[in-house]
C-alpha atoms as a PDB file:
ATOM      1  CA  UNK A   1      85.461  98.782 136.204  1.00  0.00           C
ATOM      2  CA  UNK A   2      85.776 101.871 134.379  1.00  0.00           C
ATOM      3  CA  UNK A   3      88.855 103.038 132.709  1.00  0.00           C
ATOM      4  CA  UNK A   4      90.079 105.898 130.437  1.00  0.00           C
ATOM      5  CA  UNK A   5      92.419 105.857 127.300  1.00  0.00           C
ATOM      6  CA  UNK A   6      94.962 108.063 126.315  1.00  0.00           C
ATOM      7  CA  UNK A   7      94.649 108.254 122.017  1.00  0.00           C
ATOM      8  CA  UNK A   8      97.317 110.680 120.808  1.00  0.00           C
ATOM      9  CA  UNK A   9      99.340 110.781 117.074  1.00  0.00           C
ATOM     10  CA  UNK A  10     102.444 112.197 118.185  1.00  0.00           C
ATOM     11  CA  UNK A  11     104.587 111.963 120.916  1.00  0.00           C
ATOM     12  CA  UNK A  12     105.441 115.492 120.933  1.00  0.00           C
ATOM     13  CA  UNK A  13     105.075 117.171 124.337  1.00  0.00           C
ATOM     14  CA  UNK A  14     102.533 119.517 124.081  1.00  0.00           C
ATOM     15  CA  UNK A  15     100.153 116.686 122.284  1.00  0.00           C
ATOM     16  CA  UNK A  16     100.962 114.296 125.373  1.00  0.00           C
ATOM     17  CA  UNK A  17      99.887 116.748 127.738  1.00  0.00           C
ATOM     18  CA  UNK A  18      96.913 117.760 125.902  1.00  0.00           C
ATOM     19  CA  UNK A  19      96.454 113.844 125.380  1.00  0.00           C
ATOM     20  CA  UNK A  20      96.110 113.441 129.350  1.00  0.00           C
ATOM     21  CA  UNK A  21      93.883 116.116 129.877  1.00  0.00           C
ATOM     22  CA  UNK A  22      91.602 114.917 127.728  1.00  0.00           C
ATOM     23  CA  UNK A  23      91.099 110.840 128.291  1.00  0.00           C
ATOM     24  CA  UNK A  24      88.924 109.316 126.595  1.00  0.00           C
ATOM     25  CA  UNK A  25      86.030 106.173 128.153  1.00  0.00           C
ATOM     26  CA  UNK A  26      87.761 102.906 127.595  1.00  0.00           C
ATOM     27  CA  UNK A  27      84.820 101.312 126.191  1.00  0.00           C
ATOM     28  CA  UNK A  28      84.864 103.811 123.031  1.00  0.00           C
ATOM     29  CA  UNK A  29      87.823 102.000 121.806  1.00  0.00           C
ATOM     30  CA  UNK A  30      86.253  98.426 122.377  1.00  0.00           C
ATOM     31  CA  UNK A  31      85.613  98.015 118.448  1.00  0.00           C
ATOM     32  CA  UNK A  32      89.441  98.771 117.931  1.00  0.00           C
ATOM     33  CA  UNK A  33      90.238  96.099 120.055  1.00  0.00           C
ATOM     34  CA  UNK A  34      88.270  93.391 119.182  1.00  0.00           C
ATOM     35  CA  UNK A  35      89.812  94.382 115.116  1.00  0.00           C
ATOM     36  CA  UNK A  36      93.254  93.788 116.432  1.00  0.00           C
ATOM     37  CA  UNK A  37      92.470  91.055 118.076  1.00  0.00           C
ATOM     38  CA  UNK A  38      90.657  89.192 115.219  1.00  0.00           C
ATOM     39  CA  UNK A  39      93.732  90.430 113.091  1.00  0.00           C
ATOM     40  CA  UNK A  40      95.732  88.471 115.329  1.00  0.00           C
ATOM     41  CA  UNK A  41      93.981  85.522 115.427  1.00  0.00           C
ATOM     42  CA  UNK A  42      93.783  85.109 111.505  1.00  0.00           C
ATOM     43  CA  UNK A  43      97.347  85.998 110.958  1.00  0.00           C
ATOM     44  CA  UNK A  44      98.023  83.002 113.515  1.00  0.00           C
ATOM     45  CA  UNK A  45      95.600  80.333 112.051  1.00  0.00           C
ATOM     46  CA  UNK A  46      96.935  81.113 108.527  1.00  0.00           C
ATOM     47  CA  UNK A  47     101.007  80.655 109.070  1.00  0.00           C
ATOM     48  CA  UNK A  48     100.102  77.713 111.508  1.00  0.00           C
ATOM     49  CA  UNK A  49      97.588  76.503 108.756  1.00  0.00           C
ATOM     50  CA  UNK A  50      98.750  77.430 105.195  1.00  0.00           C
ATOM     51  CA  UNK A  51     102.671  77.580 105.537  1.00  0.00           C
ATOM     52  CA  UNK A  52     102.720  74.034 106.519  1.00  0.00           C
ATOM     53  CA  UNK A  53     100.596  73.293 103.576  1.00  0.00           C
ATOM     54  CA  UNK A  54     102.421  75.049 100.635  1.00  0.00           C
ATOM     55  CA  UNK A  55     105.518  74.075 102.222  1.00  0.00           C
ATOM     56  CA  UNK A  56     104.863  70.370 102.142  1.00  0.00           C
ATOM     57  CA  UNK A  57     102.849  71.092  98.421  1.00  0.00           C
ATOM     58  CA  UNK A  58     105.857  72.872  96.959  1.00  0.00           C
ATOM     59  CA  UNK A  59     108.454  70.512  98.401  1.00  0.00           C
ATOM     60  CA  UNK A  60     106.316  67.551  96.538  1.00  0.00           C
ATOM     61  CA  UNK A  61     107.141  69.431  93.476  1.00  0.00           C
ATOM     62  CA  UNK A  62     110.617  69.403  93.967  1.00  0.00           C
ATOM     63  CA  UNK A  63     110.934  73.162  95.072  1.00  0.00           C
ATOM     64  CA  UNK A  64     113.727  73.136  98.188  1.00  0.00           C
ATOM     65  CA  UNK A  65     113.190  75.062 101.679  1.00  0.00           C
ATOM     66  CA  UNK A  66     110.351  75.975 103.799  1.00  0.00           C
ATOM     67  CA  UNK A  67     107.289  78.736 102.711  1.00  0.00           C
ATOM     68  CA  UNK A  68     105.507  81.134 105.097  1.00  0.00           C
ATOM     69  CA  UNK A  69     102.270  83.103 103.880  1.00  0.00           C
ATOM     70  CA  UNK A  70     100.508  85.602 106.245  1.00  0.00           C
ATOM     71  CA  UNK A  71      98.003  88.174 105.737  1.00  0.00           C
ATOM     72  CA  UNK A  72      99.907  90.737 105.351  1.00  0.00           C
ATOM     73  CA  UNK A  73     103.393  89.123 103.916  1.00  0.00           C
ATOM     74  CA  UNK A  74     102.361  87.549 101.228  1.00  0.00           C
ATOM     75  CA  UNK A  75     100.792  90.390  99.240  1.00  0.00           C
ATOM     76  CA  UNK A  76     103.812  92.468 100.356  1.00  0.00           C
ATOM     77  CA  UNK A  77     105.922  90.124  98.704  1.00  0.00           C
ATOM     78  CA  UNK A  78     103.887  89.655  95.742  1.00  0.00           C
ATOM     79  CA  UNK A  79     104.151  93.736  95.371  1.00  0.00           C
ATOM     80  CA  UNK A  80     108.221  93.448  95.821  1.00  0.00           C
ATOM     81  CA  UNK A  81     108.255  90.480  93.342  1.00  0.00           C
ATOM     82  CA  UNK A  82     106.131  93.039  90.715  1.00  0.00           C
ATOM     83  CA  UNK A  83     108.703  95.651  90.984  1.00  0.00           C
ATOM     84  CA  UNK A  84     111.793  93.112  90.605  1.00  0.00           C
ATOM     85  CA  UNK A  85     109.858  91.762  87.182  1.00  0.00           C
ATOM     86  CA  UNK A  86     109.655  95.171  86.166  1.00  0.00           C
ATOM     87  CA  UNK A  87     113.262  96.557  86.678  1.00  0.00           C
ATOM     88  CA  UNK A  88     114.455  93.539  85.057  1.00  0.00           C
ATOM     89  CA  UNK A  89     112.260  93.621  82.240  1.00  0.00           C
ATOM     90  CA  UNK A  90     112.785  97.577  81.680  1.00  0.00           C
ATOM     91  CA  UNK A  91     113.082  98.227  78.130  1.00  0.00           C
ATOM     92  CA  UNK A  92     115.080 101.811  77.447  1.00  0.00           C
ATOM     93  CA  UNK A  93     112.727 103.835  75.114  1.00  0.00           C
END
């Protein structure tokens, strides 16, 4: 079965219409979905995997509450903990 896909940037009006009167062949945006679809399956296997695993590692260290990493979380975190280090260690020149 063939099918066509709308790819637009904005929902503005003008783009939308423009948008439908130019669909594009489904199958051109096959790649994109098998990306978001391994994206999805890695972010699931690593919070079922690894948040169970530095939880319990952590908790065996005496460190209280439950962890969760992810693909994308845990460097965003790690860039938000970077920022707190370096507003509290600001030295006035």
């Amino acid at each position: 079965k063939t099918f066509k896909r709308l790819w637009i940037n904005s929902l503005e009006k003008d783009v939308i219409r423009s948008g439908f009167q130019n669909l594009q062949p489904g199958m051109n945006y096959y790649p994109f979905y098998q990306e978001a679809q391994t994206r999805q399956i890695a972010d699931w296997l690593i919070g079922m995997n690894a948040s169970p695993l530095y939880t319990l590692n952590l908790q065996q260290k005496g460190v209280q509450g439950t962890f969760s990493l992810g693909r994308v979380q845990t460097p965003t975190l790690y860039l938000i903990f970077q920022r707190q280090e370096a507003i509290e260690n600001f030295k006035k020149e």
